[in-house]
N, C-alpha and C. Protein backbone atom coordinates (compact mmCIF):
# COMPACT_ATOMS: atom_id res chain seq x y z
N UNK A 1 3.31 -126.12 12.69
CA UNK A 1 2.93 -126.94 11.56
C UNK A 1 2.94 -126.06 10.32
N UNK A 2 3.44 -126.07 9.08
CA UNK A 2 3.64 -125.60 8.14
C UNK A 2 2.54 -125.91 7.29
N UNK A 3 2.33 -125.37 5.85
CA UNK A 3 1.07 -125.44 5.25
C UNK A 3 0.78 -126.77 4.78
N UNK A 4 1.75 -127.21 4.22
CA UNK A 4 1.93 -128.40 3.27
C UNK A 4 1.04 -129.43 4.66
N UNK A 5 1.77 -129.50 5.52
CA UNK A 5 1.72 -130.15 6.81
C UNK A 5 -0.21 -130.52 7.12
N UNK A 6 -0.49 -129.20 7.37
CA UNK A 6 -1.84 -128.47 7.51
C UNK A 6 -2.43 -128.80 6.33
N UNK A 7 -2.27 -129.47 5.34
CA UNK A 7 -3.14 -129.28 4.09
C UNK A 7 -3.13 -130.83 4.24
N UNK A 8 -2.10 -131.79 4.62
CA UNK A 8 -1.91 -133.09 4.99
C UNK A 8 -3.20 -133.48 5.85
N UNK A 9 -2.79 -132.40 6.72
CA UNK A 9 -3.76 -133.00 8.48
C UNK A 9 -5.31 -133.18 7.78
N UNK A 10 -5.98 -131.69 7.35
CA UNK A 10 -7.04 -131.75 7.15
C UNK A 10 -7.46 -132.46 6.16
N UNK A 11 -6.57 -133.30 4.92
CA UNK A 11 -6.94 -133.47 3.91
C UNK A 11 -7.21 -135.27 4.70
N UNK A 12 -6.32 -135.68 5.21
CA UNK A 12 -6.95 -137.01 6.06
C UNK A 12 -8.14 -136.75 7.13
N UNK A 13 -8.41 -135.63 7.58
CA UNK A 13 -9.98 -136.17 8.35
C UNK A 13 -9.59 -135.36 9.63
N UNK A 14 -8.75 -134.62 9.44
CA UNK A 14 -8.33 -133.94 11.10
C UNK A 14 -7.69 -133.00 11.11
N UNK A 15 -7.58 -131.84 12.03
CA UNK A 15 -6.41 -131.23 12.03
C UNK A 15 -6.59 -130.53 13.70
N UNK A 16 -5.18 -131.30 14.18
CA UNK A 16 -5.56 -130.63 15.79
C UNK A 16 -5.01 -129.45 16.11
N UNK A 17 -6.18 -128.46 16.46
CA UNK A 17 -5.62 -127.40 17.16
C UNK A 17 -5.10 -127.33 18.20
N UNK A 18 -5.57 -128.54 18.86
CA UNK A 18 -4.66 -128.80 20.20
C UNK A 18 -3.43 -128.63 20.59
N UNK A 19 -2.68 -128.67 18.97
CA UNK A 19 -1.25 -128.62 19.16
C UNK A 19 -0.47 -127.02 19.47
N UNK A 20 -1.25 -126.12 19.24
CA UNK A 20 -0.76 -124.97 19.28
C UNK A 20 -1.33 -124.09 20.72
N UNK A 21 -1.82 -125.02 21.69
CA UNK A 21 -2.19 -124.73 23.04
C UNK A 21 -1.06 -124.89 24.21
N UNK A 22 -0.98 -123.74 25.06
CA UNK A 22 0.04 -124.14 25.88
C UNK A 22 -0.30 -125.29 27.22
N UNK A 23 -1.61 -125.70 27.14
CA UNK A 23 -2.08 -126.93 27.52
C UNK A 23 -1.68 -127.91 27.69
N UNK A 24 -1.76 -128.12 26.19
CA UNK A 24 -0.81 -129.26 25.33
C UNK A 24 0.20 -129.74 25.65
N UNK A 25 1.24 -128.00 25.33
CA UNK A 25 2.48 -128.45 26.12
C UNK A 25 2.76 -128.43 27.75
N UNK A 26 1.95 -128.03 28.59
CA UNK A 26 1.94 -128.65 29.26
C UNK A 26 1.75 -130.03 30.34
N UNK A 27 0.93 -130.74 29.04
CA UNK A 27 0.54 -132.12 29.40
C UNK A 27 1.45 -133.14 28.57
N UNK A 28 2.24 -132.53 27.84
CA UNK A 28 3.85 -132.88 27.07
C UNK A 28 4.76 -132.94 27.81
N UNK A 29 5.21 -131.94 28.72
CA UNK A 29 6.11 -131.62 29.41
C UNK A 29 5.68 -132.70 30.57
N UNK A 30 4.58 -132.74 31.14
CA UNK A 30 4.30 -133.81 32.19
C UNK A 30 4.23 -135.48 32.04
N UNK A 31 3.99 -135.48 30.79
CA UNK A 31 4.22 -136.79 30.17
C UNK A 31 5.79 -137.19 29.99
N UNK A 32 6.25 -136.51 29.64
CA UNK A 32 7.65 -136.57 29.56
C UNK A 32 8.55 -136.93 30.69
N UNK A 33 8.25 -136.18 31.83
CA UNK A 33 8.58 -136.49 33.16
C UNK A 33 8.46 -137.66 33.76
N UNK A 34 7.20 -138.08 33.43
CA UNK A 34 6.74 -139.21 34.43
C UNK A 34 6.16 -140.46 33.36
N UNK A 35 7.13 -140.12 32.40
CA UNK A 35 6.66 -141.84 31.58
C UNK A 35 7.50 -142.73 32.13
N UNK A 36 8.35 -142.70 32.67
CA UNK A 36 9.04 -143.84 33.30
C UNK A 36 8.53 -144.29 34.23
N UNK A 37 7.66 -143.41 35.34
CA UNK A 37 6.83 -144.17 36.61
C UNK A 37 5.55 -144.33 35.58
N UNK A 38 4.73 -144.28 34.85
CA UNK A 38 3.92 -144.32 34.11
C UNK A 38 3.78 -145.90 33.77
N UNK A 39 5.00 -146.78 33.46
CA UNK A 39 5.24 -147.66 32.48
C UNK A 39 5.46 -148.48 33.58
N UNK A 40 6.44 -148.01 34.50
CA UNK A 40 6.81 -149.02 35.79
C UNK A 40 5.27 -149.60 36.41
N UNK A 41 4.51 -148.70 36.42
CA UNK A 41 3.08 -149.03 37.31
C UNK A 41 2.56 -150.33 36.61
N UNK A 42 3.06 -150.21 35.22
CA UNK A 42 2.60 -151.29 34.26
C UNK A 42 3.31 -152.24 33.87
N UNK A 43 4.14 -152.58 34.61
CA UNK A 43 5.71 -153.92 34.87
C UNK A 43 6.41 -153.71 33.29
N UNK A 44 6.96 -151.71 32.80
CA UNK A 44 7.27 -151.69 32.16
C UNK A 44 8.61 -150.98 32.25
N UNK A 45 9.84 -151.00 31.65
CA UNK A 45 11.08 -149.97 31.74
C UNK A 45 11.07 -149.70 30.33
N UNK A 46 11.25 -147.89 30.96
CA UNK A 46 11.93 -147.27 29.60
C UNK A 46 13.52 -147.74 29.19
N UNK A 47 13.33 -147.72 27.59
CA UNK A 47 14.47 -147.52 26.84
C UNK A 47 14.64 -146.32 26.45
N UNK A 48 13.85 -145.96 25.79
CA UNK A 48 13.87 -144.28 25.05
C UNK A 48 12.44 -143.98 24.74
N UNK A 49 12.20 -142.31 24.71
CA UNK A 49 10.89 -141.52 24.35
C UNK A 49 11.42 -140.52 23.19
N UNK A 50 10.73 -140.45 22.05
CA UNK A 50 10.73 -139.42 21.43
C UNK A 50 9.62 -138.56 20.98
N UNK A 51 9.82 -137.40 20.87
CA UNK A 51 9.14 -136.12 20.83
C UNK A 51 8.26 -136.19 19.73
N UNK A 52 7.55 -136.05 19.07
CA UNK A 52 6.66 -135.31 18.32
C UNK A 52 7.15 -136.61 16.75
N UNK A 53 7.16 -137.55 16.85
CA UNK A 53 7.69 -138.68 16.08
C UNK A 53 6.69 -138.75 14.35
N UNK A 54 7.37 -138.36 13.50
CA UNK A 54 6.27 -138.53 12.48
C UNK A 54 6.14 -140.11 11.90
N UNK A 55 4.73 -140.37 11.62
CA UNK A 55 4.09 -141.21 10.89
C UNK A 55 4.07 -141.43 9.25
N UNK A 56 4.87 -141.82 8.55
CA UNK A 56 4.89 -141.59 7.53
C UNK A 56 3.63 -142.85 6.44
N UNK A 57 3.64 -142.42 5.60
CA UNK A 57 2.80 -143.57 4.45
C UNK A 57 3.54 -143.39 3.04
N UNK A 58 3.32 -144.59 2.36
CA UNK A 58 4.03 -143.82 0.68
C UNK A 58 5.44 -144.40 1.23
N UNK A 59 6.32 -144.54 -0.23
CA UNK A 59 7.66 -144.67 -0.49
C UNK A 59 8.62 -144.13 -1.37
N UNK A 60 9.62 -143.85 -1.49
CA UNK A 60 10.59 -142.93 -2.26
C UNK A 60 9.56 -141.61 -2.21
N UNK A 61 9.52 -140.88 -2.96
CA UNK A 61 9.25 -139.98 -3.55
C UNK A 61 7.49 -139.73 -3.19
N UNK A 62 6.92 -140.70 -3.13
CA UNK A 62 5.28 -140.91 -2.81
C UNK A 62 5.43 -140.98 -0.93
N UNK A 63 6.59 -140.57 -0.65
CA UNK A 63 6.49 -140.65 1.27
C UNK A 63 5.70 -139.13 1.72
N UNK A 64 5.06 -139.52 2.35
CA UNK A 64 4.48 -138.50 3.13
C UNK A 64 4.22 -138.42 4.24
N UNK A 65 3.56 -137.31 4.85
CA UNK A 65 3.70 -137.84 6.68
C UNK A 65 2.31 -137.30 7.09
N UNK A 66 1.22 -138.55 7.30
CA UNK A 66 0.01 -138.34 8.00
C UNK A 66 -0.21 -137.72 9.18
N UNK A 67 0.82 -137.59 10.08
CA UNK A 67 0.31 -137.36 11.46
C UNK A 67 1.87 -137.45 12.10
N UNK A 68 2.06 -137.05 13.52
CA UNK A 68 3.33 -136.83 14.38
C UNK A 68 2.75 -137.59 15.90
N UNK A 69 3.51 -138.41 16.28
CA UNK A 69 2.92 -139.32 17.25
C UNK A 69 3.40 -138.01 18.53
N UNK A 70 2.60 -137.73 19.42
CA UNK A 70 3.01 -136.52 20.31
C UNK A 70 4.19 -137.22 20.85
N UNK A 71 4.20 -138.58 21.53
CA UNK A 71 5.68 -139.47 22.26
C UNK A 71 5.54 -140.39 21.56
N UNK A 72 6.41 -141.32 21.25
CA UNK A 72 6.73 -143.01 21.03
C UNK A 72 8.19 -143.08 21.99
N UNK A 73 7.06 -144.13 22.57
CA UNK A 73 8.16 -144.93 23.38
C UNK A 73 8.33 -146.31 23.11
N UNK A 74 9.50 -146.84 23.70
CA UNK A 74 10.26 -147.95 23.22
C UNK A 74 10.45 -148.51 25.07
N UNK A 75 10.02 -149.65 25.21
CA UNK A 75 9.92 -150.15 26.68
C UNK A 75 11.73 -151.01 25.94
N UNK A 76 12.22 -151.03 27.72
CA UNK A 76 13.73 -152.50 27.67
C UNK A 76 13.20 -153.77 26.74
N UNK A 77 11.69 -154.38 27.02
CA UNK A 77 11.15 -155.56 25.90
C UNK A 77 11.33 -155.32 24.69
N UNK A 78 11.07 -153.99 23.78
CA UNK A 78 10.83 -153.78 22.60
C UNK A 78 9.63 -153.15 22.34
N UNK A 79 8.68 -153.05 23.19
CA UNK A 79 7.29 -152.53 22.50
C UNK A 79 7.32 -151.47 22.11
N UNK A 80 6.53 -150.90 21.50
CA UNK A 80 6.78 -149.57 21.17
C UNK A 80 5.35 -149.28 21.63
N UNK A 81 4.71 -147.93 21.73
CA UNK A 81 3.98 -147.39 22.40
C UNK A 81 3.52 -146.21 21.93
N UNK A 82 2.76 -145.61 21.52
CA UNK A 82 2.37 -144.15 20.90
C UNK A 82 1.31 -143.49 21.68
N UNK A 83 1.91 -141.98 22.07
CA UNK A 83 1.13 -141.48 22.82
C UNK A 83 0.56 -140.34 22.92
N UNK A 84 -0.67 -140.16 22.78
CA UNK A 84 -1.16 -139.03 21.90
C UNK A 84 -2.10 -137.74 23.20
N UNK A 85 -1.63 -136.63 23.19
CA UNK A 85 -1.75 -136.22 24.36
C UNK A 85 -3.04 -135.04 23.11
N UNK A 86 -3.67 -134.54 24.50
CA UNK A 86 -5.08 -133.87 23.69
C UNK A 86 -5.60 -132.85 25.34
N UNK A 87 -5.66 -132.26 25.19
CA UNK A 87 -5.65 -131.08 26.53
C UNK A 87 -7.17 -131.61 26.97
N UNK A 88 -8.04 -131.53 25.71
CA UNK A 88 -9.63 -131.81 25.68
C UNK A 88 -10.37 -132.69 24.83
N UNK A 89 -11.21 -133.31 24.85
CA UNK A 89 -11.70 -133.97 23.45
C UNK A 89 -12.95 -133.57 23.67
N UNK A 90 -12.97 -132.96 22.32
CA UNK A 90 -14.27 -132.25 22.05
C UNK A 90 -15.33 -133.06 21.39
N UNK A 91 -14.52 -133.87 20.66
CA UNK A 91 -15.49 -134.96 20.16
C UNK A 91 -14.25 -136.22 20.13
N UNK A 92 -15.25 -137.38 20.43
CA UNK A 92 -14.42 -138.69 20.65
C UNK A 92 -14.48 -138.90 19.43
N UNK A 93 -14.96 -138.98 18.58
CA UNK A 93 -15.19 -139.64 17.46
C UNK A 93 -13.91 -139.14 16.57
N UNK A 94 -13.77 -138.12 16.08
CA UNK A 94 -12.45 -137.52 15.98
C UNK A 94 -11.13 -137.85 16.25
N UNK A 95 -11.17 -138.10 18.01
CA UNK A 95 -9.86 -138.76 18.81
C UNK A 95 -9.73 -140.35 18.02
N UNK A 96 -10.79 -141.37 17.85
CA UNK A 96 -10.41 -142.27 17.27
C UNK A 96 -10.55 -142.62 15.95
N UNK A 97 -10.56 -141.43 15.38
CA UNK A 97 -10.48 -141.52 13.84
C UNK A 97 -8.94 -141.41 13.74
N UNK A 98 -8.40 -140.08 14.65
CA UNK A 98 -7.11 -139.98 14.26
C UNK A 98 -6.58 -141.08 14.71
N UNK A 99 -6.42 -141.80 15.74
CA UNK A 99 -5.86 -143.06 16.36
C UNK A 99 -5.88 -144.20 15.31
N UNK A 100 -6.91 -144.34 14.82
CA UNK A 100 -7.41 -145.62 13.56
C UNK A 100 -6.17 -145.51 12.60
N UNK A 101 -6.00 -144.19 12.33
CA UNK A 101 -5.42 -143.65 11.39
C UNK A 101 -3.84 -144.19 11.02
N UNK A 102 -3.61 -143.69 12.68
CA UNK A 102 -1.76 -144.20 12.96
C UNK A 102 -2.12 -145.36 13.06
N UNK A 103 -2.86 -145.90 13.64
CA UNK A 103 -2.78 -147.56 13.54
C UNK A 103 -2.53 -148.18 12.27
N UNK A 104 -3.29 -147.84 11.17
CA UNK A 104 -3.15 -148.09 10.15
C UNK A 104 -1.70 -148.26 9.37
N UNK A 105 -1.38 -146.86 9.63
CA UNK A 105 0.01 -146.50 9.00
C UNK A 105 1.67 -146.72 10.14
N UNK A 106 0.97 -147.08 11.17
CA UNK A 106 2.55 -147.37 11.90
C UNK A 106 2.47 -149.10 12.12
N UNK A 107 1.10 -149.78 11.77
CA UNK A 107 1.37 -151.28 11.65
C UNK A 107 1.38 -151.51 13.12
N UNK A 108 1.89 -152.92 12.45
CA UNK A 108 1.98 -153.86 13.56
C UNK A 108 3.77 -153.51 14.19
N UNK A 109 3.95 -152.50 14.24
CA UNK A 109 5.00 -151.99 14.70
C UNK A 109 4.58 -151.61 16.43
N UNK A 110 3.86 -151.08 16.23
CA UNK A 110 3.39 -150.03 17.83
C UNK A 110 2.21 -150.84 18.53
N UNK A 111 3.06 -151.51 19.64
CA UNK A 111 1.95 -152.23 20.61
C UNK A 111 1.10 -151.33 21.21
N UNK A 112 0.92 -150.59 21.30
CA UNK A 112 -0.63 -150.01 21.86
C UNK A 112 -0.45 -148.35 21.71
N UNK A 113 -1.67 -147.85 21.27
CA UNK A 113 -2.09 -146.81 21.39
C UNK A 113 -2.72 -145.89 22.58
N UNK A 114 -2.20 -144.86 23.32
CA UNK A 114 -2.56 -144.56 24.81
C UNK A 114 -3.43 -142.71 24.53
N UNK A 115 -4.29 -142.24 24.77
CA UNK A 115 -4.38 -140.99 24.77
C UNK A 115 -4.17 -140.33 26.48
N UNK A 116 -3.29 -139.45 25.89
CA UNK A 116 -3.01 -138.90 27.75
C UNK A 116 -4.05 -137.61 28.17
N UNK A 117 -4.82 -137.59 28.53
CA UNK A 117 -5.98 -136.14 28.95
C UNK A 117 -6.11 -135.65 30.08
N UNK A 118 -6.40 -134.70 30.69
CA UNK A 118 -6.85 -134.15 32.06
C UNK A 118 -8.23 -135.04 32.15
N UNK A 119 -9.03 -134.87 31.15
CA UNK A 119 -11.02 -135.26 31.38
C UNK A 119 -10.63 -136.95 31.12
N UNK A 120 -11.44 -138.19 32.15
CA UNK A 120 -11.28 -139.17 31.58
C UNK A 120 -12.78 -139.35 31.05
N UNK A 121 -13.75 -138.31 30.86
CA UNK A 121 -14.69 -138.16 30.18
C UNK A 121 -15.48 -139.52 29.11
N UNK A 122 -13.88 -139.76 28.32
CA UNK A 122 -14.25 -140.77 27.49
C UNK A 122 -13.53 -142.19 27.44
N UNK A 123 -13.07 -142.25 28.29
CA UNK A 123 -11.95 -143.54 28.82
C UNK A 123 -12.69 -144.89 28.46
N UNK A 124 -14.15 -144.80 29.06
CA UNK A 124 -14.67 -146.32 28.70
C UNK A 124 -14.73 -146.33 27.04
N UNK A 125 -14.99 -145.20 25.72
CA UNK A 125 -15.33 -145.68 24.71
C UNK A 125 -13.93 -145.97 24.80
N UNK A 126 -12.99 -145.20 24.57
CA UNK A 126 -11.45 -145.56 24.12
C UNK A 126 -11.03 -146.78 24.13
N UNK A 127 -11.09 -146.75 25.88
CA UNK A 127 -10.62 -148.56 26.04
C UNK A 127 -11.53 -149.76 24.86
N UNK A 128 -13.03 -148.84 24.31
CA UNK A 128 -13.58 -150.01 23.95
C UNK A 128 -13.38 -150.53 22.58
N UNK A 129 -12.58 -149.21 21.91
CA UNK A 129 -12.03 -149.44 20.91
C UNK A 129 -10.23 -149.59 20.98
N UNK A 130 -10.03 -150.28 21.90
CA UNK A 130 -8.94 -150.59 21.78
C UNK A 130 -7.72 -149.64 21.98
N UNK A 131 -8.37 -148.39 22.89
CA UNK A 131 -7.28 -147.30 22.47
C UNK A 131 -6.99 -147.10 24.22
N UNK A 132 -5.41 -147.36 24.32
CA UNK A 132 -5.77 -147.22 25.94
C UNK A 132 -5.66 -145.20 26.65
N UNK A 133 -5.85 -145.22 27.87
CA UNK A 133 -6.01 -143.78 28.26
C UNK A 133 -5.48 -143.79 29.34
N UNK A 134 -4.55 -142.33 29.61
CA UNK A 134 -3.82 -142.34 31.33
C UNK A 134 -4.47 -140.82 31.62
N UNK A 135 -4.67 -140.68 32.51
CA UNK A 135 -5.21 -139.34 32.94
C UNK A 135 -4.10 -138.72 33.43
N UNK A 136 -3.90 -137.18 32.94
CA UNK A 136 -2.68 -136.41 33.41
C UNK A 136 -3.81 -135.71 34.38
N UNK A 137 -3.12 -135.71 35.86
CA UNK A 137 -4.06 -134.98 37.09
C UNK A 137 -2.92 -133.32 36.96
N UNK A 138 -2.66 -132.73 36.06
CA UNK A 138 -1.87 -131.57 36.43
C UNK A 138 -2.91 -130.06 36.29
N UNK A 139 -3.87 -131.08 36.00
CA UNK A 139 -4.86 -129.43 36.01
C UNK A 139 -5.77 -129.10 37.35
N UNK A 140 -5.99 -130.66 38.04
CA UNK A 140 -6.39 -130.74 39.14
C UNK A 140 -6.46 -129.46 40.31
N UNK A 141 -7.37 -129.50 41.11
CA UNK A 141 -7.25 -128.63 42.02
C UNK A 141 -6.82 -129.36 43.21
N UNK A 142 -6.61 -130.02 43.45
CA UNK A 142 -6.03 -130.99 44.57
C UNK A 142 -5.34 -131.64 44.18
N UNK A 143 -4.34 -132.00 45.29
CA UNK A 143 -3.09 -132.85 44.87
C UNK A 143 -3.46 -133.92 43.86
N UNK A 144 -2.36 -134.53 42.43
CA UNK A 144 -2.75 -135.73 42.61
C UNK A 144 -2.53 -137.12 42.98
N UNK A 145 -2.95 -137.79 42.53
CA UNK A 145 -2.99 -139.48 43.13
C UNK A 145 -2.32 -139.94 42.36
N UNK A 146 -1.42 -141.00 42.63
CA UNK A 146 -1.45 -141.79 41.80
C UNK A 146 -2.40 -143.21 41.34
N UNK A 147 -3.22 -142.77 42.17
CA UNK A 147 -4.29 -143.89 41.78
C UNK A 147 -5.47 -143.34 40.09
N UNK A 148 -5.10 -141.77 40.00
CA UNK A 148 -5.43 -141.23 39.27
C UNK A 148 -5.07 -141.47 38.02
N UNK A 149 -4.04 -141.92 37.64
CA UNK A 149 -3.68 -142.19 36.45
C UNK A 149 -4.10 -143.97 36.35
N UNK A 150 -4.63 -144.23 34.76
CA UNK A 150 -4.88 -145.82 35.00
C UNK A 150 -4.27 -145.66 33.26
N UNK A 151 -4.05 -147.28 32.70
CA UNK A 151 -4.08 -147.12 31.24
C UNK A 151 -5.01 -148.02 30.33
N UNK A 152 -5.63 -149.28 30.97
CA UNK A 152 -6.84 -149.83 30.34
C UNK A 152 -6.36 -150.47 29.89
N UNK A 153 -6.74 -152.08 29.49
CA UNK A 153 -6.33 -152.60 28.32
C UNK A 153 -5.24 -153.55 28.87
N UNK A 154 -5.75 -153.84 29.59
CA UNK A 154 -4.57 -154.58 30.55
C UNK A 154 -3.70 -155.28 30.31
């Protein structure tokens, strides 16, 4: 993330360090893999996933970019999907400030908001604000399940 970038993040209400954890990318790299069985569990097919997708606000010259969706995906229907991966949440309140945030600015474009985590720690507030959650089991000490992963919000 560059300064300008960093002066963006914090100047809206956030700035994740999360992103510069090899955590992160490892719960990137696992998301990546398995969003297609991810979506199927949920009578969904991929079209396409992209990487680190920015959020923009503002026009011509007043464009700027609030935030980088970690995935957006695009199901065969059309939905689109944003998916925001976080190694830990240290504070929930935070996680759905930034979420509020893209909601705001990606519209009624992106059918649902998902946070992907190892801890489902905070899964019931999420779901209760509308934000759904899949648990990545890759930190696990035992195999995982696939009963382990859920996304809420049915």
């Amino acid at each position: 993330m560059n300064r300008k970038e960093k002066v963006n993040s914090i100047s809206s209400g956030f700035f994740d360090s999360d992103l510069m954890t090899d955590e992160h990318d490892q719960i990137m790299i696992w998301l990546h893999e398995n969003i297609a069985s991810i979506l199927e569990e949920r009578s969904y097919e991929l079209d396409w996933s992209e990487w680190e997708k920015p959020i923009p606000k503002g026009e011509g010259k007043y464009k700027t970019i609030v935030g980088y969706a970690d995935l957006m995906v695009r199901t065969k229907s059309g939905e689109l999907f944003i998916f925001e991966v976080k190694s830990k949440i240290k504070n929930v309140g935070e996680a759905i400030r930034q979420i509020k945030q893209y909601q705001f600015y990606a519209g009624h474009a992106v059918s649902k908001f998902i946070i992907v985590c190892p801890s489902d720690k905070f899964k019931a507030i999420l779901e209760s604000q509308k934000i759904g959650f899949v648990r990545c089991p890759i930190f696990d000490k035992k195999e995982p399940e696939q009963t382990g992963m859920f996304w809420g919000l049915g």
